[in-house]
Protein backbone atom coordinates (compact mmCIF):
# COMPACT_ATOMS: atom_id res chain seq x y z
CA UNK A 1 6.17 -15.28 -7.09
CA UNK A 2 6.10 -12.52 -9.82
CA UNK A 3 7.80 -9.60 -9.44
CA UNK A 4 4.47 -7.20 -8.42
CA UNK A 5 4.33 -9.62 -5.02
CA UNK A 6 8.10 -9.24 -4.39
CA UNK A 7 7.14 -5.32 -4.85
CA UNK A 8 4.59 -5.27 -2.40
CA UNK A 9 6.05 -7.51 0.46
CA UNK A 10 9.27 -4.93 0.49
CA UNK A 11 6.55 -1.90 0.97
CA UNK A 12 4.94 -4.05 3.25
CA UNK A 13 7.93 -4.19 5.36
CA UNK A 14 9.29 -0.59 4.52
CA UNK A 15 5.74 0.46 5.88
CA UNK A 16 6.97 -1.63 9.38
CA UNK A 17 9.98 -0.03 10.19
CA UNK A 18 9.26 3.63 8.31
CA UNK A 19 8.39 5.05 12.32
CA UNK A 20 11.85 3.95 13.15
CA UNK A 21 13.87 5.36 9.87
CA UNK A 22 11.82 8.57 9.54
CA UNK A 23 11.55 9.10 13.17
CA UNK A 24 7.96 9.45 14.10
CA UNK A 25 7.61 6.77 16.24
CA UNK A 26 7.19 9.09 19.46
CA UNK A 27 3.29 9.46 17.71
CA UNK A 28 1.54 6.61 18.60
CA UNK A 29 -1.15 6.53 16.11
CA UNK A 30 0.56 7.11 12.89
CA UNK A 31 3.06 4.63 14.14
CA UNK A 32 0.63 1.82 14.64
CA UNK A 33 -0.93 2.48 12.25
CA UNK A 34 1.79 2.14 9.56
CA UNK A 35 2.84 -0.97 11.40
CA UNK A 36 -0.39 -2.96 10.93
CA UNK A 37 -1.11 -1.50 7.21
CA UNK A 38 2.64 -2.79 6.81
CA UNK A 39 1.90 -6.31 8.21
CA UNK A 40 -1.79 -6.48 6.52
CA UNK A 41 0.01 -5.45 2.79
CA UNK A 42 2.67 -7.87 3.68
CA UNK A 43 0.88 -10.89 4.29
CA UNK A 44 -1.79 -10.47 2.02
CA UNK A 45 0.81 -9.66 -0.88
CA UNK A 46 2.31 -12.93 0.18
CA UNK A 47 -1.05 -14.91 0.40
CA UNK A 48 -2.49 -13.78 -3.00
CA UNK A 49 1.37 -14.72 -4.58
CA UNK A 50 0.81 -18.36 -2.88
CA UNK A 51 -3.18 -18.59 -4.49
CA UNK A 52 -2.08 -17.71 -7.89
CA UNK A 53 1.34 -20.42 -7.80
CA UNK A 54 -1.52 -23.17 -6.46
CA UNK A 55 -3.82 -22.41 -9.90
């Protein structure tokens, strides 16, 4: 994995639990909706690493 997928799987997962740490998960949208951008950066970050290692 290069350093730019490393990058982008830790804002992945900062994206996750950013309702918890900067308190604004009382507010439902913006907290799902940082949640599944979080996951969806996160595993595609991951998945595009894996592709590149394979070729």
């Amino acid at each position: 994995m290069t350093w730019q997928a490393w990058v982008n799987i830790i804002l992945g997962l900062w994206l996750i639990v950013s309702p918890w740490v900067l308190k604004f998960s009382d507010q439902s949208t913006p907290m799902w909706n940082s949640i599944i951008v979080g996951i969806v950066v996160a595993i595609l970050s991951y998945l595009q690493s894996t592709q590149q290692n394979k070729s």
